[in-house]
C-alpha atoms as a PDB file:
ATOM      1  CA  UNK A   1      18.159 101.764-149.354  1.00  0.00           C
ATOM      2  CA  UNK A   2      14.618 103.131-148.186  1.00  0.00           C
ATOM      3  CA  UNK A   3      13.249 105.859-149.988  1.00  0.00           C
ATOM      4  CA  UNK A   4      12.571 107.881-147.028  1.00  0.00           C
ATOM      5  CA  UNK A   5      16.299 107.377-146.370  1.00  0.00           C
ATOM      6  CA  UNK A   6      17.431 108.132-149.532  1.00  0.00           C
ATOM      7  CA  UNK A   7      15.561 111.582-149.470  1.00  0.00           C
ATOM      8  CA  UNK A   8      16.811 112.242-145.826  1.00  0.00           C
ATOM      9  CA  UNK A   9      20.349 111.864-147.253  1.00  0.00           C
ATOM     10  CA  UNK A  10      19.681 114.328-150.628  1.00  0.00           C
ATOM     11  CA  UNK A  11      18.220 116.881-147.896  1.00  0.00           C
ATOM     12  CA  UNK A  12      21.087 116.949-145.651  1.00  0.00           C
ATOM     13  CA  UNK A  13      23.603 117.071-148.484  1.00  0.00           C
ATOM     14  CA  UNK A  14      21.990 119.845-150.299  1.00  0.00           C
ATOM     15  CA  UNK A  15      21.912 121.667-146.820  1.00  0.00           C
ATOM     16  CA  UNK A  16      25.569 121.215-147.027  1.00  0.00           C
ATOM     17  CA  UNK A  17      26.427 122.492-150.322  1.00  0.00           C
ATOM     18  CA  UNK A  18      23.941 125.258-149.686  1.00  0.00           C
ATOM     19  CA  UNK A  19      25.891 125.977-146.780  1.00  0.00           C
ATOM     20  CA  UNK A  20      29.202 125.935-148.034  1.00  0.00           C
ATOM     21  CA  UNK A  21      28.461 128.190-150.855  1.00  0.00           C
ATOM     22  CA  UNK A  22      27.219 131.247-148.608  1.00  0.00           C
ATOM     23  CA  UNK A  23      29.614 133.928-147.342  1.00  0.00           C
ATOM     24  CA  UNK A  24      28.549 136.216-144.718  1.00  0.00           C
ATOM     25  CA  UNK A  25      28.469 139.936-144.804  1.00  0.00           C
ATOM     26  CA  UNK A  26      29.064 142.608-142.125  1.00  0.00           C
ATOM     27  CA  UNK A  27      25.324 143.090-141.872  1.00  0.00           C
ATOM     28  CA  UNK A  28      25.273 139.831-141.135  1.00  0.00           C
ATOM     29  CA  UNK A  29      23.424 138.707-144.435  1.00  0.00           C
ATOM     30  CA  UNK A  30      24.155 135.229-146.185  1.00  0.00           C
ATOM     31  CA  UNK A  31      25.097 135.536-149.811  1.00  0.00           C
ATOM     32  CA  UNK A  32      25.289 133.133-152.201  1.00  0.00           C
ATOM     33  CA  UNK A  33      28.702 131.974-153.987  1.00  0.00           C
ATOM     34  CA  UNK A  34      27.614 130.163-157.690  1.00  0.00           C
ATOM     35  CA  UNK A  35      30.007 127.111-157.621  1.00  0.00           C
ATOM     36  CA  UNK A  36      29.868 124.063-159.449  1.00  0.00           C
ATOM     37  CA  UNK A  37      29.869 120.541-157.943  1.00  0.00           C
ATOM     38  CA  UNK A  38      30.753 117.511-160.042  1.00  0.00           C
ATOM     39  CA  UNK A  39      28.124 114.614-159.109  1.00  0.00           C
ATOM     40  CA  UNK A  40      27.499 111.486-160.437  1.00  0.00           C
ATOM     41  CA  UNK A  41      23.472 111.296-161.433  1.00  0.00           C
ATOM     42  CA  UNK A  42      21.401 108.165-163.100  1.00  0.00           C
ATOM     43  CA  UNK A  43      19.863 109.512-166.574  1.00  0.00           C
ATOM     44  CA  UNK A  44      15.937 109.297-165.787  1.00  0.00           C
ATOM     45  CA  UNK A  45      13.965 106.763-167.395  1.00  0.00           C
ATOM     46  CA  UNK A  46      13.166 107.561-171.179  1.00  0.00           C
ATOM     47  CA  UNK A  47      15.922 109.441-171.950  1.00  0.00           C
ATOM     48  CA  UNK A  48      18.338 108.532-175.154  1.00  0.00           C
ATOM     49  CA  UNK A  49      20.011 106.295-174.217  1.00  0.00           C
ATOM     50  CA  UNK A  50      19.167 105.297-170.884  1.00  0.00           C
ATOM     51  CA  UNK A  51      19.453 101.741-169.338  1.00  0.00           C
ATOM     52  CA  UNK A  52      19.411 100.724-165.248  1.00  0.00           C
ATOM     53  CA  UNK A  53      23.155 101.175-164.798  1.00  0.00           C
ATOM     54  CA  UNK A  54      23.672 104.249-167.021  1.00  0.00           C
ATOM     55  CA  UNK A  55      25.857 106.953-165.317  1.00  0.00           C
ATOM     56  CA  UNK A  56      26.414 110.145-166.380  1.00  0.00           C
ATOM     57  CA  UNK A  57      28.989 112.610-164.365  1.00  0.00           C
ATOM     58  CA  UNK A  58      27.814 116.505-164.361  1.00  0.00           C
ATOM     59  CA  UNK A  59      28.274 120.083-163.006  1.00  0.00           C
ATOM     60  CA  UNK A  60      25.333 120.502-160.746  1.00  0.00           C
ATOM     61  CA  UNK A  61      25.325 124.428-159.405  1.00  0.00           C
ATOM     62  CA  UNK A  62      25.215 125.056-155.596  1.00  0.00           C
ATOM     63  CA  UNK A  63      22.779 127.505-155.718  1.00  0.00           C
ATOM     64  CA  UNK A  64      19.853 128.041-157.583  1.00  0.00           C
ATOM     65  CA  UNK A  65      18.831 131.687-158.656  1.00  0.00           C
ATOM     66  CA  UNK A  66      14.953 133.049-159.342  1.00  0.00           C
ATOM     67  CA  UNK A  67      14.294 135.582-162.041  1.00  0.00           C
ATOM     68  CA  UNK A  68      15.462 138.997-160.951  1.00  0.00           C
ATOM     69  CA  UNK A  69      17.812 137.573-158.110  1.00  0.00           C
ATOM     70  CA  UNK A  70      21.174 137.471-159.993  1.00  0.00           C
ATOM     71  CA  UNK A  71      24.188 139.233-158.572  1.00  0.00           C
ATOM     72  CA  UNK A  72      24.518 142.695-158.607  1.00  0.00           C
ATOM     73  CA  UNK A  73      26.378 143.406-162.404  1.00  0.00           C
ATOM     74  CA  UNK A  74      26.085 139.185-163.758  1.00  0.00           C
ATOM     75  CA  UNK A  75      23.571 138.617-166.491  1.00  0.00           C
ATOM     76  CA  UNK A  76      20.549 135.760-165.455  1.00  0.00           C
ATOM     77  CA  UNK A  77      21.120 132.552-167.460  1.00  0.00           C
ATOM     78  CA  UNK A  78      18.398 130.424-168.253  1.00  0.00           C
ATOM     79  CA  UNK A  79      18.334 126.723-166.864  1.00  0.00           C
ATOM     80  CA  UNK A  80      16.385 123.721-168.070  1.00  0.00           C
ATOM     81  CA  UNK A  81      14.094 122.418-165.282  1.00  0.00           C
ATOM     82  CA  UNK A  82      15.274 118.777-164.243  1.00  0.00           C
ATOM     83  CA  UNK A  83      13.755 115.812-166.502  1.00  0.00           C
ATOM     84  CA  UNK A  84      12.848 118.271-169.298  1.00  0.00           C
ATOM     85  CA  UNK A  85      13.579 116.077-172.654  1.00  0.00           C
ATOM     86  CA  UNK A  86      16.822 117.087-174.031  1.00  0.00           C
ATOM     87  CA  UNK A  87      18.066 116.337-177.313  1.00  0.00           C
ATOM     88  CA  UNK A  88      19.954 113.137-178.310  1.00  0.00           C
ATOM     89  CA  UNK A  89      23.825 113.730-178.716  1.00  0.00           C
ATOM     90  CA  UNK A  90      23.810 111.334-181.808  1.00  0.00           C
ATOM     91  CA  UNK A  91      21.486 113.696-183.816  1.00  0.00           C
ATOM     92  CA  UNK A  92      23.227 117.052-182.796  1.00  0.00           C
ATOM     93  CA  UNK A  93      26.632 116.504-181.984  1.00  0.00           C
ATOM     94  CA  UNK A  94      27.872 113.403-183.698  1.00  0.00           C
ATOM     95  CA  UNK A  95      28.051 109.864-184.501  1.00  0.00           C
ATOM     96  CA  UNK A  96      26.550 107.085-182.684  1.00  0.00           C
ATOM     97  CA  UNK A  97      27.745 103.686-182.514  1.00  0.00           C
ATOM     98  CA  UNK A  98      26.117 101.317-180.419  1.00  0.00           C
ATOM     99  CA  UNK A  99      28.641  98.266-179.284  1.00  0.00           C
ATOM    100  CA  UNK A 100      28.176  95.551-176.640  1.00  0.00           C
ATOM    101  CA  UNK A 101      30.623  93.280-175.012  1.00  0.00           C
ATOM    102  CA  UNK A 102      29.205  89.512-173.508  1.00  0.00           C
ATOM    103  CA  UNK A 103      30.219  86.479-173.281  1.00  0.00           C
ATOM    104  CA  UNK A 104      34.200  87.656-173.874  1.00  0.00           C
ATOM    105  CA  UNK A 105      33.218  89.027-177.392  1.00  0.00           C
ATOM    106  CA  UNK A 106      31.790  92.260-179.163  1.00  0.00           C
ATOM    107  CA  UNK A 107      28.586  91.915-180.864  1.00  0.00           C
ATOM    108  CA  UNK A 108      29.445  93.882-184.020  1.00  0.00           C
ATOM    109  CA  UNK A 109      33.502  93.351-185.823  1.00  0.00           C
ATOM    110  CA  UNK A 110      33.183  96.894-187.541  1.00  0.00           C
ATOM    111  CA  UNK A 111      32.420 100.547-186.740  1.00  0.00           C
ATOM    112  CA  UNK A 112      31.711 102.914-189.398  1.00  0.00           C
ATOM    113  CA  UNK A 113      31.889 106.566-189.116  1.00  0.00           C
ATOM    114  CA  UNK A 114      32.476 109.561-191.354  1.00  0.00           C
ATOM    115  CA  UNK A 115      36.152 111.347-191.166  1.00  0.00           C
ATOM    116  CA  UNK A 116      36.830 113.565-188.647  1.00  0.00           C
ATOM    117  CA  UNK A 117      32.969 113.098-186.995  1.00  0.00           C
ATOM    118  CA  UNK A 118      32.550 113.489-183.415  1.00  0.00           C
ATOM    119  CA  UNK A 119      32.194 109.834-182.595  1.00  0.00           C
ATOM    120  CA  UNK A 120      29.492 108.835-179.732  1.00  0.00           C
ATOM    121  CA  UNK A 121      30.135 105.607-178.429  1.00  0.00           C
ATOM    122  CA  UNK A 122      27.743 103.677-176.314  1.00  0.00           C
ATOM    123  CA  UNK A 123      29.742 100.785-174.990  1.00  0.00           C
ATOM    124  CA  UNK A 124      27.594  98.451-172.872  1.00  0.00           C
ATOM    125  CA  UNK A 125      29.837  95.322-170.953  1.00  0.00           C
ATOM    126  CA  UNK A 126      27.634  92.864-169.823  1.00  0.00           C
ATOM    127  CA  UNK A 127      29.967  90.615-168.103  1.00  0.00           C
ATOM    128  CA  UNK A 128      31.253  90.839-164.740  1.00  0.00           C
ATOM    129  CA  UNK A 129      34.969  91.297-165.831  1.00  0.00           C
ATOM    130  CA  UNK A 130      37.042  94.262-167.080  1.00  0.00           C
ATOM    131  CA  UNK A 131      35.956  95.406-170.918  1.00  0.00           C
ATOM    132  CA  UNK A 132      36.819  98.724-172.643  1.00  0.00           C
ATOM    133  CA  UNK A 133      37.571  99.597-176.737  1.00  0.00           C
ATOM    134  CA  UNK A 134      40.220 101.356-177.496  1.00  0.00           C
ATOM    135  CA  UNK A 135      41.097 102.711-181.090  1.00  0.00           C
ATOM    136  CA  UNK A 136      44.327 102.949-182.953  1.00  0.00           C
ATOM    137  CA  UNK A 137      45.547 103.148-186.774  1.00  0.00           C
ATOM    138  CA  UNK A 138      46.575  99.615-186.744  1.00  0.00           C
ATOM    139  CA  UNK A 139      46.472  96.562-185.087  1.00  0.00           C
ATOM    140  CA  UNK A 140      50.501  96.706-184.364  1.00  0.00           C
ATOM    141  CA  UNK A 141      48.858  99.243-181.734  1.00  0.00           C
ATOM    142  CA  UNK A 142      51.786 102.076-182.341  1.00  0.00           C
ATOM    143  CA  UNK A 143      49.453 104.558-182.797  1.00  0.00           C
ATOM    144  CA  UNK A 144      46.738 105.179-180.319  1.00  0.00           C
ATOM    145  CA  UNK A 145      43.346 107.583-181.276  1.00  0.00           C
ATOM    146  CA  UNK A 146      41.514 107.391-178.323  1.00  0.00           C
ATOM    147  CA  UNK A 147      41.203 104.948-175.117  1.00  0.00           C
ATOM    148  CA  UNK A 148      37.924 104.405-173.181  1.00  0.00           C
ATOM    149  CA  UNK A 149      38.102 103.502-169.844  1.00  0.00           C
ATOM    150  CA  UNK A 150      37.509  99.798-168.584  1.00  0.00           C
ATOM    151  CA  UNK A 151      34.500  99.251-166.442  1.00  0.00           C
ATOM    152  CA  UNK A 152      33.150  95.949-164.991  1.00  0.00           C
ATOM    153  CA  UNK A 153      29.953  94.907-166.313  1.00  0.00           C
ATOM    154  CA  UNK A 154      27.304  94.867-165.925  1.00  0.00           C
ATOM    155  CA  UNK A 155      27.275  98.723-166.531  1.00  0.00           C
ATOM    156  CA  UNK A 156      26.880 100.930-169.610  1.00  0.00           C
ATOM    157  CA  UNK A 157      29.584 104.066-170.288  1.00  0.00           C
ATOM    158  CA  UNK A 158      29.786 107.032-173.135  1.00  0.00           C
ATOM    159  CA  UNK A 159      32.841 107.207-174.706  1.00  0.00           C
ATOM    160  CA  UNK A 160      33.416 110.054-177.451  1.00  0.00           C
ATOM    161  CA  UNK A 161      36.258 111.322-179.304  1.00  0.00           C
ATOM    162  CA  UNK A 162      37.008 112.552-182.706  1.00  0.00           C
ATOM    163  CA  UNK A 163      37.109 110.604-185.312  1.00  0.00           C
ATOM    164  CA  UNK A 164      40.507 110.714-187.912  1.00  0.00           C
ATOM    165  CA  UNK A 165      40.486 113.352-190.607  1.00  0.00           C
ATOM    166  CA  UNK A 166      41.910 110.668-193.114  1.00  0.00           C
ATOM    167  CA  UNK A 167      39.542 107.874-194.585  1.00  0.00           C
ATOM    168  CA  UNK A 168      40.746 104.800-194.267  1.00  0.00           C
ATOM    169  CA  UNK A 169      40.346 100.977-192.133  1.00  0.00           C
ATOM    170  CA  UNK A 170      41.618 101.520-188.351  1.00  0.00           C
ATOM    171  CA  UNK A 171      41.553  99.197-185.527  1.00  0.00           C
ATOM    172  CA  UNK A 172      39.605  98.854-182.306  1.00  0.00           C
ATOM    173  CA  UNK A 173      40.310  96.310-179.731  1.00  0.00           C
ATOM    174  CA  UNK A 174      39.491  95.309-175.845  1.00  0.00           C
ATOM    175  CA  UNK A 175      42.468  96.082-173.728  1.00  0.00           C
ATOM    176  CA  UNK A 176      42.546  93.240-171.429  1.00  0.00           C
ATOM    177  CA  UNK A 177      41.288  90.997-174.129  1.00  0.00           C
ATOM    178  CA  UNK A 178      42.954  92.162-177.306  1.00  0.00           C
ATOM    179  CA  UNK A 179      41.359  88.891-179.082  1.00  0.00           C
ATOM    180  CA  UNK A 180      38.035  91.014-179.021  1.00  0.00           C
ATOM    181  CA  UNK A 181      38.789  93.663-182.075  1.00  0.00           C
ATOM    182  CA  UNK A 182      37.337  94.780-185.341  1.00  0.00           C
ATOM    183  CA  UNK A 183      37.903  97.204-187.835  1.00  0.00           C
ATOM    184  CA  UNK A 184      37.046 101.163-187.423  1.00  0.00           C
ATOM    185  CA  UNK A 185      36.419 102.357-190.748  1.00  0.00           C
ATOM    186  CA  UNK A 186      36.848 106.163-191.441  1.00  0.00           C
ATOM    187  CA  UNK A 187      34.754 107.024-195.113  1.00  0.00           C
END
């Protein structure tokens, strides 16, 4: 699609979200309802962990408010401007494991994490068939810890979850292809 296009189509649906979160009072004045919108935005270019088909979903307010225009009796909250650097997830929040599925295969057999770590996982599938990990205690599979969900390559997703309080050797595996595993270990 065109650029020009593309920017006639994020003007008329802002207009429309604009639109739909005004009410209108008996003085005939347009106020502004603060609503969130779940959207589905690319990560720009030189963030962590960014590649072509990275998508990340996010709450994207309807309306926008200017220093000293906050409802009467709500407290102002301060916003980051778009494409101001943000800090990586890995280094504040957790631990990240980097993991790619190609050619019907992973290219790593174990994950390593500390117990009960938030656990970042950057899953890239770069075929054009169904790939996901999913993590259990064992390999019988009777035990599941967390499930990502299976996209079709190629396309990069985030998958975290916490990791088990108990050290030990877990298993991870591909859920259409449960010959693609390894071990998660928990130190």
């Amino acid at each position: 699609m065109n650029s020009p296009y593309l920017l006639l189509l994020i003007c008329i649906f802002g207009t429309v979200i604009l639109c739909a979160g005004c009410t209108t009072q008996p003085d005939g004045e347009s106020t502004p309802v603060p609503t969130t919108i779940p959207s589905t935005t690319p990560i720009p270019t030189g963030t962590p962990m960014h590649t072509p088909d990275t998508i990340v979903t996010t709450g994207i307010p309807s309306t926008i408010s200017t220093p000293g225009t906050a409802p009467q009796g709500e407290k102002e909250t301060p916003t980051t401007a778009p494409g101001a650097p943000t800090a990586s997830p890995a280094k504040d929040h957790g631990e990240q494991v980097k993991i790619k599925a190609e050619n019907f295969a992973f290219d790593r057999s174990t994950i390593t994490v500390p117990a009960g770590s938030q656990v970042i996982v950057e899953f890239e599938n770069k075929d054009r068939i169904g790939h996901n990990m999913a993590f259990y205690t064992s390999s019988s599979l009777s035990t599941l810890i967390y499930r990502g969900e299976i996209i079709t390559g190629p396309r990069m997703i985030i998958y975290t979850f916490t990791a088990p309080s108990t050290p030990g050797t877990y298993y991870f595996h591909c859920d259409p292809h449960p010959y693609m595993d390894g071990q998660f270990i928990v130190t």
